[in-house]
C-alpha atoms as a PDB file:
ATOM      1  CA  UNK A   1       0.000   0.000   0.000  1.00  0.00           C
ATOM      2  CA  UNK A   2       3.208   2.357   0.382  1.00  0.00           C
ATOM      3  CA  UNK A   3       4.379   1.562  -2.709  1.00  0.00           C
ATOM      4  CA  UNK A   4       0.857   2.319  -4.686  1.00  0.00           C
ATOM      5  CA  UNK A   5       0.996   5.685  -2.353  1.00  0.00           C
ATOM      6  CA  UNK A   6       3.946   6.701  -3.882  1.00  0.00           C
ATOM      7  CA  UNK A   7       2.493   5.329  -7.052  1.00  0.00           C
ATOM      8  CA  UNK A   8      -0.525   7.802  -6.875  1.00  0.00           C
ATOM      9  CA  UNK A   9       1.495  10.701  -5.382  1.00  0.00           C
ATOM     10  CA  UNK A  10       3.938  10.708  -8.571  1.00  0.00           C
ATOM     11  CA  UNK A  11       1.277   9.857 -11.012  1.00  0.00           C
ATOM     12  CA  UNK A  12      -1.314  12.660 -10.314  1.00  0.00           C
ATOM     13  CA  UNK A  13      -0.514  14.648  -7.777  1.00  0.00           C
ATOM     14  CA  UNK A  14      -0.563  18.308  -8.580  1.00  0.00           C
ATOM     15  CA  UNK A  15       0.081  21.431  -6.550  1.00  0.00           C
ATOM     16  CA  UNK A  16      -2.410  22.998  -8.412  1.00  0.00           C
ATOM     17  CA  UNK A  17      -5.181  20.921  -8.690  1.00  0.00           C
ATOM     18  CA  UNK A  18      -5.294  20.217  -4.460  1.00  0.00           C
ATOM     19  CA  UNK A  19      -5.082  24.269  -3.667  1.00  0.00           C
ATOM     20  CA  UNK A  20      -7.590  24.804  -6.102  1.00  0.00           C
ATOM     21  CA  UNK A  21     -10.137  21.476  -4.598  1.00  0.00           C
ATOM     22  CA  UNK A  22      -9.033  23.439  -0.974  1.00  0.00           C
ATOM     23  CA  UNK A  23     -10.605  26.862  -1.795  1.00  0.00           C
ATOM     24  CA  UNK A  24     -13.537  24.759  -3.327  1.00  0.00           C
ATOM     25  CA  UNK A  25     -14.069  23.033   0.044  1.00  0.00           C
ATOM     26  CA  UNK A  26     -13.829  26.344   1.628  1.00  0.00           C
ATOM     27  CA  UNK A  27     -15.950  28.319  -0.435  1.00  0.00           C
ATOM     28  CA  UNK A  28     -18.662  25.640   0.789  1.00  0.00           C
ATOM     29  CA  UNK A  29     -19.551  25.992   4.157  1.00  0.00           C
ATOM     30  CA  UNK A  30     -23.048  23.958   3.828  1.00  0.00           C
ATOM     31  CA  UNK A  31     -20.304  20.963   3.199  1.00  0.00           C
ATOM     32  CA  UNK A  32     -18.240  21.929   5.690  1.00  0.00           C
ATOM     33  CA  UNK A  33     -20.758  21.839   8.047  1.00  0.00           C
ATOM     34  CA  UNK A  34     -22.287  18.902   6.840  1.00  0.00           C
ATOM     35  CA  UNK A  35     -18.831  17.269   7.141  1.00  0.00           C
ATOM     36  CA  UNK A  36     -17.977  18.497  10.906  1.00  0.00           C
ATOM     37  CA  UNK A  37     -21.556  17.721  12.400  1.00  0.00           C
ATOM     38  CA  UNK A  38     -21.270  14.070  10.630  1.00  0.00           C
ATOM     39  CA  UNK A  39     -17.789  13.548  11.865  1.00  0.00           C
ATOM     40  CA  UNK A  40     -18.670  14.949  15.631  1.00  0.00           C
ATOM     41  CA  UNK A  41     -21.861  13.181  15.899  1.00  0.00           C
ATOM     42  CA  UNK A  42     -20.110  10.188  14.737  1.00  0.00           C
ATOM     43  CA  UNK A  43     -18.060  10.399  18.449  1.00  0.00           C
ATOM     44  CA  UNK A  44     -20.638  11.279  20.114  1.00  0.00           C
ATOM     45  CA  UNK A  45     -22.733   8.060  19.382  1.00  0.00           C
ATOM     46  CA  UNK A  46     -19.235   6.424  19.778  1.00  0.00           C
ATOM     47  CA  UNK A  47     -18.914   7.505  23.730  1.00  0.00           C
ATOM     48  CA  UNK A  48     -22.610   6.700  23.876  1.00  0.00           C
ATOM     49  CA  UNK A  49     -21.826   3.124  22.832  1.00  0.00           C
ATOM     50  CA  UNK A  50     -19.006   3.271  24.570  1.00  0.00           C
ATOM     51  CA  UNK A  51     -20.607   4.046  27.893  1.00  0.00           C
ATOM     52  CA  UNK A  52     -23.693   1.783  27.267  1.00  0.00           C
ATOM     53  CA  UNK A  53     -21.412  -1.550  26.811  1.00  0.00           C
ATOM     54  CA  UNK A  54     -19.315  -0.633  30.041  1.00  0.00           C
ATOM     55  CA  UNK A  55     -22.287  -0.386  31.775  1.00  0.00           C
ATOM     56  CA  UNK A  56     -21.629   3.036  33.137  1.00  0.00           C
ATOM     57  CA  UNK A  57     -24.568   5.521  31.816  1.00  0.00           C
ATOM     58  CA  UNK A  58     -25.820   6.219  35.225  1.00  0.00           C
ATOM     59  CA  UNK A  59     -22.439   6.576  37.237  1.00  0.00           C
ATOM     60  CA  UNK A  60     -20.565   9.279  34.306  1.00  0.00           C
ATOM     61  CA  UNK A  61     -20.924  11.890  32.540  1.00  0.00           C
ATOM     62  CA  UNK A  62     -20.161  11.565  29.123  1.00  0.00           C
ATOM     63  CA  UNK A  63     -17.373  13.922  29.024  1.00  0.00           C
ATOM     64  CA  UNK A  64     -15.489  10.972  30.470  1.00  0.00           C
ATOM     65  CA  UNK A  65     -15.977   9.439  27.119  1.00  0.00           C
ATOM     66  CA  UNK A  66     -15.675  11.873  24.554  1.00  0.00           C
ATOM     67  CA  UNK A  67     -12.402  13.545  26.049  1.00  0.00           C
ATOM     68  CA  UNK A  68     -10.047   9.992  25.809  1.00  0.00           C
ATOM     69  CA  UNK A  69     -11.655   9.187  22.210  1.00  0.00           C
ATOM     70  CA  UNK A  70     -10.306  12.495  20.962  1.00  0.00           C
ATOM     71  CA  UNK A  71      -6.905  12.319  22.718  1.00  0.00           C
ATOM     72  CA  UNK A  72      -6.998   8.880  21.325  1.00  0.00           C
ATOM     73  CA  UNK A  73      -7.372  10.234  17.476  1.00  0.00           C
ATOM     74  CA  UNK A  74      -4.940  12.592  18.669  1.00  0.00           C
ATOM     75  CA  UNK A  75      -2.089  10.265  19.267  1.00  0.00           C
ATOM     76  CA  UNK A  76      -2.704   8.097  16.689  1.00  0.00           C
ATOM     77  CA  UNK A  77      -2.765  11.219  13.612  1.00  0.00           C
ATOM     78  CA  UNK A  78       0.602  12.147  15.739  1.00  0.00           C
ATOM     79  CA  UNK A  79       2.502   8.740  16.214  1.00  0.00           C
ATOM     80  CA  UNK A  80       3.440   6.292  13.285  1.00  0.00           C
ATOM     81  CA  UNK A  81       1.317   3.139  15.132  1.00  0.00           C
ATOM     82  CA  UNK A  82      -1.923   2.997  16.639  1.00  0.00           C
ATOM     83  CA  UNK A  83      -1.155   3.933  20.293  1.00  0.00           C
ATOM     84  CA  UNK A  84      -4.101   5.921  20.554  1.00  0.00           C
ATOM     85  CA  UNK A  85      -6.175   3.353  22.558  1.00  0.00           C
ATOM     86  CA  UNK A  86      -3.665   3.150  25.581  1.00  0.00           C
ATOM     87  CA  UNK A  87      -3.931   7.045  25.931  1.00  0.00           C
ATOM     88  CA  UNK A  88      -7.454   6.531  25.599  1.00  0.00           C
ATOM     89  CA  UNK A  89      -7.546   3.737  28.024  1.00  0.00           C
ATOM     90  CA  UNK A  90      -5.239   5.999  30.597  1.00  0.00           C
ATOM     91  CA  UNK A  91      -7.129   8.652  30.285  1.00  0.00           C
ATOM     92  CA  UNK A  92     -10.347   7.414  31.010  1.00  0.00           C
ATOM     93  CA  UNK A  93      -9.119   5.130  34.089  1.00  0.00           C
ATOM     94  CA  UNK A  94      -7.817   8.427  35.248  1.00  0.00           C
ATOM     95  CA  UNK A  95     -11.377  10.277  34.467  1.00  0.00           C
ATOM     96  CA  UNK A  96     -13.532   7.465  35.977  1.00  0.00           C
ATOM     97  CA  UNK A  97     -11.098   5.297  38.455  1.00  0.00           C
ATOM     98  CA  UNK A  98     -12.403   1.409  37.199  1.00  0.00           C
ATOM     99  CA  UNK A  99      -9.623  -0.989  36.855  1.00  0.00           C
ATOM    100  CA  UNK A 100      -6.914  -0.833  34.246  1.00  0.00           C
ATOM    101  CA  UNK A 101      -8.046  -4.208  33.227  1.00  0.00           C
ATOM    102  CA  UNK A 102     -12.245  -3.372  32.771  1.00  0.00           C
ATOM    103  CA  UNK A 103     -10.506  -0.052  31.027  1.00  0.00           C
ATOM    104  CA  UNK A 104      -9.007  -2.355  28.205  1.00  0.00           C
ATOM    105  CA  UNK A 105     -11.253  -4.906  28.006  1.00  0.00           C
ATOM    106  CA  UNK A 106     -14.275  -2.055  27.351  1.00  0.00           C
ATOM    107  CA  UNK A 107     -11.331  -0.207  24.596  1.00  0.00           C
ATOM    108  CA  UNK A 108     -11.077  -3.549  22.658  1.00  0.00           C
ATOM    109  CA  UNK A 109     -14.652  -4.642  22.691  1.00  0.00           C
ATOM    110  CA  UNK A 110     -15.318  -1.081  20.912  1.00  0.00           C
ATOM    111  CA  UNK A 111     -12.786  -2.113  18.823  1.00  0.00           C
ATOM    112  CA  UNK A 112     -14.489  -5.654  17.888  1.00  0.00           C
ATOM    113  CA  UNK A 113     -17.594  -3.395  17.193  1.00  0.00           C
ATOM    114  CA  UNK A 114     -15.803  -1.207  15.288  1.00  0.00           C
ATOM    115  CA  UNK A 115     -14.419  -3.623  12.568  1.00  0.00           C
ATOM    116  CA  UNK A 116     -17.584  -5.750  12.649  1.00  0.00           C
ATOM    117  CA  UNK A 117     -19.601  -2.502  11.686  1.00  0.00           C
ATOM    118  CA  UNK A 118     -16.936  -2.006   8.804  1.00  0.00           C
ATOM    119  CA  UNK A 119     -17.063  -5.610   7.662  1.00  0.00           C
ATOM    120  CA  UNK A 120     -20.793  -5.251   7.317  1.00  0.00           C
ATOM    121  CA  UNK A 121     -20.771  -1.638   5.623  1.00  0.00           C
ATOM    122  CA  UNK A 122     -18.250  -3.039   3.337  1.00  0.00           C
ATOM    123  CA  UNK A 123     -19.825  -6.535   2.483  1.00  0.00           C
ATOM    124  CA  UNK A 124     -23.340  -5.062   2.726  1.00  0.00           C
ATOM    125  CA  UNK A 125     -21.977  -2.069   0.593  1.00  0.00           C
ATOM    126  CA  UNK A 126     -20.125  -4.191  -2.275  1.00  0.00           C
ATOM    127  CA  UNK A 127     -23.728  -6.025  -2.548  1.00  0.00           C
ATOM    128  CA  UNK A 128     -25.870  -3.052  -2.785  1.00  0.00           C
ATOM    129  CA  UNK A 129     -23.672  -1.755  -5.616  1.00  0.00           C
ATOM    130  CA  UNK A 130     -23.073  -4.557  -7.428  1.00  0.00           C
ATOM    131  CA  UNK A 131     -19.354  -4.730  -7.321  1.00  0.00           C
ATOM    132  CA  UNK A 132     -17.602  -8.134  -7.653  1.00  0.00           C
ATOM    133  CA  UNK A 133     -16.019  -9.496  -5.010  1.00  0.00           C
ATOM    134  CA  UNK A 134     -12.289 -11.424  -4.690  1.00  0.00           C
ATOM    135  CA  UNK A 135     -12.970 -15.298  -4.229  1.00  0.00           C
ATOM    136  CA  UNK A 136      -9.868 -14.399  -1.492  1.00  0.00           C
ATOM    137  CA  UNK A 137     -12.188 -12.364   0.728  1.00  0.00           C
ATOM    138  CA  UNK A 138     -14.359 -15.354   1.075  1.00  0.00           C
ATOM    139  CA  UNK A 139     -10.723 -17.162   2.159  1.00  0.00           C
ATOM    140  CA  UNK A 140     -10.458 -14.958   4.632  1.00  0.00           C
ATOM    141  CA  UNK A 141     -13.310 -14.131   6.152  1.00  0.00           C
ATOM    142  CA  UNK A 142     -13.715 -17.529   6.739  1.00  0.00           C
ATOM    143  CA  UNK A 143     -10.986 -18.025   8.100  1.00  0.00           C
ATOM    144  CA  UNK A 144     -11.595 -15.189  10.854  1.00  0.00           C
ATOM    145  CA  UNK A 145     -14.902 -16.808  11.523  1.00  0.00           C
ATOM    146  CA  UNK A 146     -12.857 -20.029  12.176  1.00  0.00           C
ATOM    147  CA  UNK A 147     -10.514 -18.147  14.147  1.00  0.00           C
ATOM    148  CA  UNK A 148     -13.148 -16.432  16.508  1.00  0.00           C
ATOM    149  CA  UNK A 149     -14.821 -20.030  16.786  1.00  0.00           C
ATOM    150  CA  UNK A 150     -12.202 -21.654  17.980  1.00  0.00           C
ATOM    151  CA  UNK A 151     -11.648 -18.944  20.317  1.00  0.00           C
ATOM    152  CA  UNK A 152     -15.425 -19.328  21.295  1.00  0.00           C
ATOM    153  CA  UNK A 153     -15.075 -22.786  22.178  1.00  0.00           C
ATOM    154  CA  UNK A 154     -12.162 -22.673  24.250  1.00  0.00           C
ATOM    155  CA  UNK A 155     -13.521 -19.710  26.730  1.00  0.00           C
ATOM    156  CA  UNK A 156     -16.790 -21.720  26.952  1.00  0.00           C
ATOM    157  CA  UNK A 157     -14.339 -24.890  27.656  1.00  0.00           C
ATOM    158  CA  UNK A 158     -12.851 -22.805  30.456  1.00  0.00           C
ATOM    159  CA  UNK A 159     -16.094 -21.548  31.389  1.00  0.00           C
ATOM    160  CA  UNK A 160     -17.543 -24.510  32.344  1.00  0.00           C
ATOM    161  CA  UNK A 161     -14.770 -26.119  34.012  1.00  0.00           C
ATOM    162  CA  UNK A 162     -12.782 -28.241  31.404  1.00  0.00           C
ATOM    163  CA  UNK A 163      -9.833 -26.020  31.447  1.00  0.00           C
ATOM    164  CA  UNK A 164      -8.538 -25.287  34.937  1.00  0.00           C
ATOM    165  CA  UNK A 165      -5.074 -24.568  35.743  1.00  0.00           C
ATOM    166  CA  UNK A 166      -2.936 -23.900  38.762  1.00  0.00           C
ATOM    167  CA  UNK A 167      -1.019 -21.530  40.018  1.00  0.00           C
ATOM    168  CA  UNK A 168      -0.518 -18.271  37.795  1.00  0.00           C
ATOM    169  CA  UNK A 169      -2.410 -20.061  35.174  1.00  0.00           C
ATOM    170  CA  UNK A 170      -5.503 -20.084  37.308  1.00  0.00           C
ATOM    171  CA  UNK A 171      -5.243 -16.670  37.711  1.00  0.00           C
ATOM    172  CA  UNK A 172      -4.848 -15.694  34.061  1.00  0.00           C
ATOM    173  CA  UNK A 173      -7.803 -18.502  33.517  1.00  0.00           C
ATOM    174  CA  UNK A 174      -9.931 -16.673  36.007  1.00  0.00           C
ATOM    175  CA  UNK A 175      -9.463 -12.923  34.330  1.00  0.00           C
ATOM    176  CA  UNK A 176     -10.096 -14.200  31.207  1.00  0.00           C
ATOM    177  CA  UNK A 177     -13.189 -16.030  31.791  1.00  0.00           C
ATOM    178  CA  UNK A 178     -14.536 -12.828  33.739  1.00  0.00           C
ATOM    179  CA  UNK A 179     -14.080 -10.267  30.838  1.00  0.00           C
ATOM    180  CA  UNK A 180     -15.356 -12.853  28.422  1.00  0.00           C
ATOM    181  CA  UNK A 181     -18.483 -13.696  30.930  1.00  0.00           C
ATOM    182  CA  UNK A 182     -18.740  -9.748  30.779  1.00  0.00           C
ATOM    183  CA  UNK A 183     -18.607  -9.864  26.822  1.00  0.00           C
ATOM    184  CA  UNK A 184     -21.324 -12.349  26.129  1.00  0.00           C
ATOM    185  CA  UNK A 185     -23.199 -11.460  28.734  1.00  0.00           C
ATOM    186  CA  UNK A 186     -23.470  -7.887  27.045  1.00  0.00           C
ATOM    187  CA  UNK A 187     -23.522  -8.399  23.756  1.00  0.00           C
ATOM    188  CA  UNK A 188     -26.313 -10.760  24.790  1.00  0.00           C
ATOM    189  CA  UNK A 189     -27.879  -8.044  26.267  1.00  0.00           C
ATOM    190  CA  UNK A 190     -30.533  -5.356  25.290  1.00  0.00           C
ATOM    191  CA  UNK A 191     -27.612  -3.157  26.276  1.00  0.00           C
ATOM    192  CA  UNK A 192     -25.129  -4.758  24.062  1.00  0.00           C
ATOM    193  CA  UNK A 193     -27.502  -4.702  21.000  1.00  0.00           C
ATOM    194  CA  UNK A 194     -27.752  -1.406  21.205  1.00  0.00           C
ATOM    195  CA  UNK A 195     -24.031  -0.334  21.691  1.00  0.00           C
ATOM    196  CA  UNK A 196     -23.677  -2.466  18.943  1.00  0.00           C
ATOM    197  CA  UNK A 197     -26.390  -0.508  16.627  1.00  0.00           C
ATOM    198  CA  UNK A 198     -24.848   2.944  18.026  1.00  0.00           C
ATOM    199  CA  UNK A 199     -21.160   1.731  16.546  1.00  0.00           C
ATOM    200  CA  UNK A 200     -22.562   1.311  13.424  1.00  0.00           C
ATOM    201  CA  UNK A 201     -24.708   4.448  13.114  1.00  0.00           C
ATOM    202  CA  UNK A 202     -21.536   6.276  14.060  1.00  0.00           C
ATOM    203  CA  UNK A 203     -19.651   4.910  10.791  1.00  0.00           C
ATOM    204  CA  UNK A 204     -22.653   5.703   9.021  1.00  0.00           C
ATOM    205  CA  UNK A 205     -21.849   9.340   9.727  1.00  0.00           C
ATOM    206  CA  UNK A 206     -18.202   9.311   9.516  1.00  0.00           C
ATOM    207  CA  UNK A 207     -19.435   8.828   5.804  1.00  0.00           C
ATOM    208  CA  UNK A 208     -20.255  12.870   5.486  1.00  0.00           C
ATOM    209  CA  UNK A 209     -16.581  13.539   5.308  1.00  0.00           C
ATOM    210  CA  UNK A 210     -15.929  11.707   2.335  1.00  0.00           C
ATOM    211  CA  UNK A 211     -19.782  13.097   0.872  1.00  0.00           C
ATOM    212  CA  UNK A 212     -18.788  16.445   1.718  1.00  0.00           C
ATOM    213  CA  UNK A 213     -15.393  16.520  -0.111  1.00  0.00           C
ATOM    214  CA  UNK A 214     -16.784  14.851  -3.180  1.00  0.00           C
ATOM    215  CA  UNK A 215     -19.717  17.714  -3.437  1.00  0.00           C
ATOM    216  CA  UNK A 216     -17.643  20.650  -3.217  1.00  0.00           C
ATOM    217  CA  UNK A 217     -15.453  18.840  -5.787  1.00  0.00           C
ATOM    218  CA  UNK A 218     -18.339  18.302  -8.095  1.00  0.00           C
ATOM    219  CA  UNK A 219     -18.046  14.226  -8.183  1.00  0.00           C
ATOM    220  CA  UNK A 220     -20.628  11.935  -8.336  1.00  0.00           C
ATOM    221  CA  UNK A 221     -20.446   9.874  -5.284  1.00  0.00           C
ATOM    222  CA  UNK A 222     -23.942   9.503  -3.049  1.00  0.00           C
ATOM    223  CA  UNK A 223     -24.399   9.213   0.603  1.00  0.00           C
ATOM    224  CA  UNK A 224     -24.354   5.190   0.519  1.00  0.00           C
ATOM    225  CA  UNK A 225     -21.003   4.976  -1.839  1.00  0.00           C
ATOM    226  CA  UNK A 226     -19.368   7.593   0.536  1.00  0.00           C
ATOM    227  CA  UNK A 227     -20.457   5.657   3.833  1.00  0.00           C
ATOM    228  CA  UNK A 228     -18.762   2.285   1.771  1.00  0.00           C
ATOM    229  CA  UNK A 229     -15.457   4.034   0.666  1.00  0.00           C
ATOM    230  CA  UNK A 230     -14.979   5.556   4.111  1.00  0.00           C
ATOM    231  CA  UNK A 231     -15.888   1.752   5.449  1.00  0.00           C
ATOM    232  CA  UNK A 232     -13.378   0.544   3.508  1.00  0.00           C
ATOM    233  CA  UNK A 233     -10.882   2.750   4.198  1.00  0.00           C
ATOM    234  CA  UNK A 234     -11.114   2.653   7.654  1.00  0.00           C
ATOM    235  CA  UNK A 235     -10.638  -0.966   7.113  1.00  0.00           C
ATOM    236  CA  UNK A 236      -7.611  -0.373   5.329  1.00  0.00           C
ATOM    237  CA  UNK A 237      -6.040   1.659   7.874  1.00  0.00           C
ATOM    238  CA  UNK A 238      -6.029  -1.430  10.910  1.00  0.00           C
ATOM    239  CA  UNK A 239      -2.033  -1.443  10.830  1.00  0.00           C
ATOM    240  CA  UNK A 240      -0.558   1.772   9.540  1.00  0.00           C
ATOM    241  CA  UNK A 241       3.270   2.708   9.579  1.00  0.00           C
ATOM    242  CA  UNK A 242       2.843   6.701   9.600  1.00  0.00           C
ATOM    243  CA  UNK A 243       0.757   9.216  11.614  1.00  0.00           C
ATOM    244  CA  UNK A 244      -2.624   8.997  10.859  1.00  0.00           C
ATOM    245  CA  UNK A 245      -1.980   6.231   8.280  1.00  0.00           C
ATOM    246  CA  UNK A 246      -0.872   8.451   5.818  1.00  0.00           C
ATOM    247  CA  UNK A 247      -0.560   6.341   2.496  1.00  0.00           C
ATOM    248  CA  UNK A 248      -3.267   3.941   3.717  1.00  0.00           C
ATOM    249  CA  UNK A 249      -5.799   5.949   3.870  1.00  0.00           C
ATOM    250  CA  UNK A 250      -5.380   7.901   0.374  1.00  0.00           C
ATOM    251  CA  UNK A 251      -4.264   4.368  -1.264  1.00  0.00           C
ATOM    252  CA  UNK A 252      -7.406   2.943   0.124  1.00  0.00           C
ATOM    253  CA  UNK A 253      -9.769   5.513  -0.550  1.00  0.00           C
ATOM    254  CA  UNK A 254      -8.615   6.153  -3.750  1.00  0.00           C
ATOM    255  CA  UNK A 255      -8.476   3.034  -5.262  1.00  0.00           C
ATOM    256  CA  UNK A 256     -12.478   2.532  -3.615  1.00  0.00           C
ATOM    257  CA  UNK A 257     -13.497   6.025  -5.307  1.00  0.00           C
ATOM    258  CA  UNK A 258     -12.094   4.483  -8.804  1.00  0.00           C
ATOM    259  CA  UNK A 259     -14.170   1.734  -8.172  1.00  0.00           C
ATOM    260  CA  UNK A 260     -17.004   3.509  -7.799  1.00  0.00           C
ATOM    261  CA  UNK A 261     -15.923   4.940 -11.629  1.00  0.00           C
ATOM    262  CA  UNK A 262     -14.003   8.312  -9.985  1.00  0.00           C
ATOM    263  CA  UNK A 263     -11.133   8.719 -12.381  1.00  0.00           C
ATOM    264  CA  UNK A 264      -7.517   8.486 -10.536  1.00  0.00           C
ATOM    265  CA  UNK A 265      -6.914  12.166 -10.175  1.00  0.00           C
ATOM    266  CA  UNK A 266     -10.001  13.260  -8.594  1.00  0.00           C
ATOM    267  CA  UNK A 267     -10.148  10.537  -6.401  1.00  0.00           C
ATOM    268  CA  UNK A 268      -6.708  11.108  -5.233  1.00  0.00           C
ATOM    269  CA  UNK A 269      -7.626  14.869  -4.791  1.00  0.00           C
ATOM    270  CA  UNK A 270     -10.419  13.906  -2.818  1.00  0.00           C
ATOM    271  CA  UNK A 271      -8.672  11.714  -0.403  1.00  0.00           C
ATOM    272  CA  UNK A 272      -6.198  14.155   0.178  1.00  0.00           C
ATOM    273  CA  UNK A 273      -8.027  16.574   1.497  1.00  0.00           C
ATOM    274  CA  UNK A 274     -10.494  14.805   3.189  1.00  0.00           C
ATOM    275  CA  UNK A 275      -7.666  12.928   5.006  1.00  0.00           C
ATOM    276  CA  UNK A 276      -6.473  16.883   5.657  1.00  0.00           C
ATOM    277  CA  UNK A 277      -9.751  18.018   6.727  1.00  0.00           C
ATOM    278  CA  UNK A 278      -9.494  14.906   9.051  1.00  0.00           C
ATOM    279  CA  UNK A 279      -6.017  15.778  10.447  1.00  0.00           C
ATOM    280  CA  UNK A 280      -7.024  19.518  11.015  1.00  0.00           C
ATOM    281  CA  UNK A 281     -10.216  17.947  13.375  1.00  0.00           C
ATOM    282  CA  UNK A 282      -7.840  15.686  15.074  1.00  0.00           C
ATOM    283  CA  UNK A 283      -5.565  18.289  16.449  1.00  0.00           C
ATOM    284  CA  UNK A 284      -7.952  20.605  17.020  1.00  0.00           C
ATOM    285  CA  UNK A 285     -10.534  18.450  18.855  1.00  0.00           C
ATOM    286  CA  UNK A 286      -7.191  15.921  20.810  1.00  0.00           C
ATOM    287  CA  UNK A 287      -5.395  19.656  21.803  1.00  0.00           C
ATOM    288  CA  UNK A 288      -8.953  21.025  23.612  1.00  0.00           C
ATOM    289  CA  UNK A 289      -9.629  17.727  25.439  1.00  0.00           C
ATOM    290  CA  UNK A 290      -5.742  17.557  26.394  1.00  0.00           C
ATOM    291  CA  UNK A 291      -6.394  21.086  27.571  1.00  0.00           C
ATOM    292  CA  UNK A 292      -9.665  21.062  29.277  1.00  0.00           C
ATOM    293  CA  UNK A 293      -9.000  17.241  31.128  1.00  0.00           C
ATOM    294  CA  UNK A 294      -5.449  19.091  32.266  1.00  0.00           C
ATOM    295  CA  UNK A 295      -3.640  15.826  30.791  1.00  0.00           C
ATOM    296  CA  UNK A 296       0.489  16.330  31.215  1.00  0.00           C
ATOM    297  CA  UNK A 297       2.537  15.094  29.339  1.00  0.00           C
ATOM    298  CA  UNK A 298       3.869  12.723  32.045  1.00  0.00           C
ATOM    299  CA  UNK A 299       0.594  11.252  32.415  1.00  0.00           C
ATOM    300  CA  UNK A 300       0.209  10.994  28.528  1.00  0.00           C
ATOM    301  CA  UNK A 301       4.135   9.612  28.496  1.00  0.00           C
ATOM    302  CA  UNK A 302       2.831   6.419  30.955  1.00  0.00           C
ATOM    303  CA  UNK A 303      -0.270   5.951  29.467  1.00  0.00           C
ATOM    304  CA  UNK A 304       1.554   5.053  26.276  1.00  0.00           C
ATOM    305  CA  UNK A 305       4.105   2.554  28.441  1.00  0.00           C
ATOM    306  CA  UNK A 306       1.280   1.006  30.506  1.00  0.00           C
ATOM    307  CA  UNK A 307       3.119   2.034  33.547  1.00  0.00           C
ATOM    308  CA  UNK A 308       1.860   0.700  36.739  1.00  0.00           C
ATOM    309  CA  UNK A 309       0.336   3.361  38.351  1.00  0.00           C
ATOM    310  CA  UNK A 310      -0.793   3.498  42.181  1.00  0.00           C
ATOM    311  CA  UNK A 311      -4.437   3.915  42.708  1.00  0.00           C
ATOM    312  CA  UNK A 312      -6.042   2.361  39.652  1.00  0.00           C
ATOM    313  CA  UNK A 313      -6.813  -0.959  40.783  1.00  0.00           C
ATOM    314  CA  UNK A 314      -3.258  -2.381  39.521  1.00  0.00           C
END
């Protein structure tokens, strides 16, 4: 995906042609809007879920939420790797004081959520518009079913008794089996259906970025073909090697607009600057919460370590 990056970049990128799409997007501030309520909303339903599956939305505010999922796009748009999720995790056992442990285990169900809401946008998506479909994504999607079955069986093995250990084995047995008896129980749940239906509402409006951009550009890309390119490029952008998955995210987004019969340029255009608008919400949005939560860099330093720190349950 680096490679076709660079591929793109010396093929039709243009000076030019990305100023020119900038003013565009600012002289329309319907789309801007449009683009900046969609994206916002998007984390707002995200802390709602977010709240809902840690079973919290009667003890904290939601503040407590919102504030580590924007430090958390924060790191990750300023770091080469993903790290984003153990500032959010350190942030929000700081905000809320639950165990380091219940802190990541809530973090990665989102997470689980997160790319099951993509996999359906994007298999759901590739239906709806009658795009064909790599015999190799049936390879491996059934191969991650396999994967999480196996899984499956062996916490329900250990759940039931038929895979007891002693010693520090025990102990690992015994954390395990309570965060999984905490996921099933909640994705079993009323609750967990409707964190569940919140995460994927919230990619549905992470789709107005992508809408927005191609409307002030004048391309012909509708809400549903916007919500599937941004659902696949999200997809795309699970291991990155640059802040922000830069490369990934244009590589992914532009080859999905050319699907969608955007010729190269544009689509390359396009994904520039909404990956810019993107950036420019990240900082803005990570550097208030940093500000208003008081967050030092210390703190932010350990978080990213997973430091033992006194107090949390550790």
């Amino acid at each position: 995906m680096a490679a076709l990056f660079v591929w793109f970049t010396m093929r039709w990128f243009q000076g030019k042609a990305l100023g020119d799409a900038a003013i565009r997007l600012l002289h329309a501030p319907y789309m801007l809007l449009l683009m900046t309520a969609g994206y916002g909303l998007s984390f707002w339903l995200k802390a709602l879920s977010w709240r809902l599956y840690a079973g919290r939305e009667k003890l904290d505010p939601l503040r407590h939420y919102m504030h580590p999922l924007f430090v958390s796009l924060l790191i990750n748009h300023v770091l080469p790797v993903k790290a984003g999720d153990l500032a959010r995790t350190g942030l929000y056992v700081r905000s809320t004081s639950v165990r380091w442990d219940d802190a990541l285990h809530s973090v990665a169900a989102m997470r689980v959520l997160d790319m099951a809401s993509l996999l359906l946008i994007g298999s759901a998506g590739a239906l709806m518009l009658g795009l064909e479909t790599s015999p190799r994504y049936g390879v491996v999607l059934g191969m991650g079913v396999l994967a999480a079955g196996a899984a499956w069986f062996g916490l329900e093995r250990l759940r039931r008794g038929g895979g007891r250990r002693r010693g520090r084995m025990e102990a690992l047995s015994g954390l395990a089996l309570r965060h999984y008896e905490h996921l099933r129980t909640t994705l079993a749940s009323g609750r967990g259906a409707m964190a569940a239906l919140l995460t994927f509402a919230c990619w549905l409006l992470e789709g107005a970025v992508v809408y927005g951009v191609a409307r002030a550009l004048g391309l012909s890309v509708n809400p549903l073909q916007a919500v599937w390119a941004t659902g696949m490029t999200i997809a795309g952008q699970v291991f990155h090697i640059t802040p922000g998955g830069i490369g990934t995210y244009e590589t992914t987004l532009t080859a999905s607009l050319g699907v969608l019969g955007i010729a190269g340029s544009a689509a390359y255009t396009a994904a520039l600057l909404s990956h810019g608008y993107k950036f420019v919400f990240a900082y803005v949005t990570g550097t208030l919460s940093i500000v208003l939560t008081a967050v030092t860099w210390t703190e932010l330093r350990g978080w990213l370590r997973l430091r033992r720190r006194e107090g949390h349950g550790e």
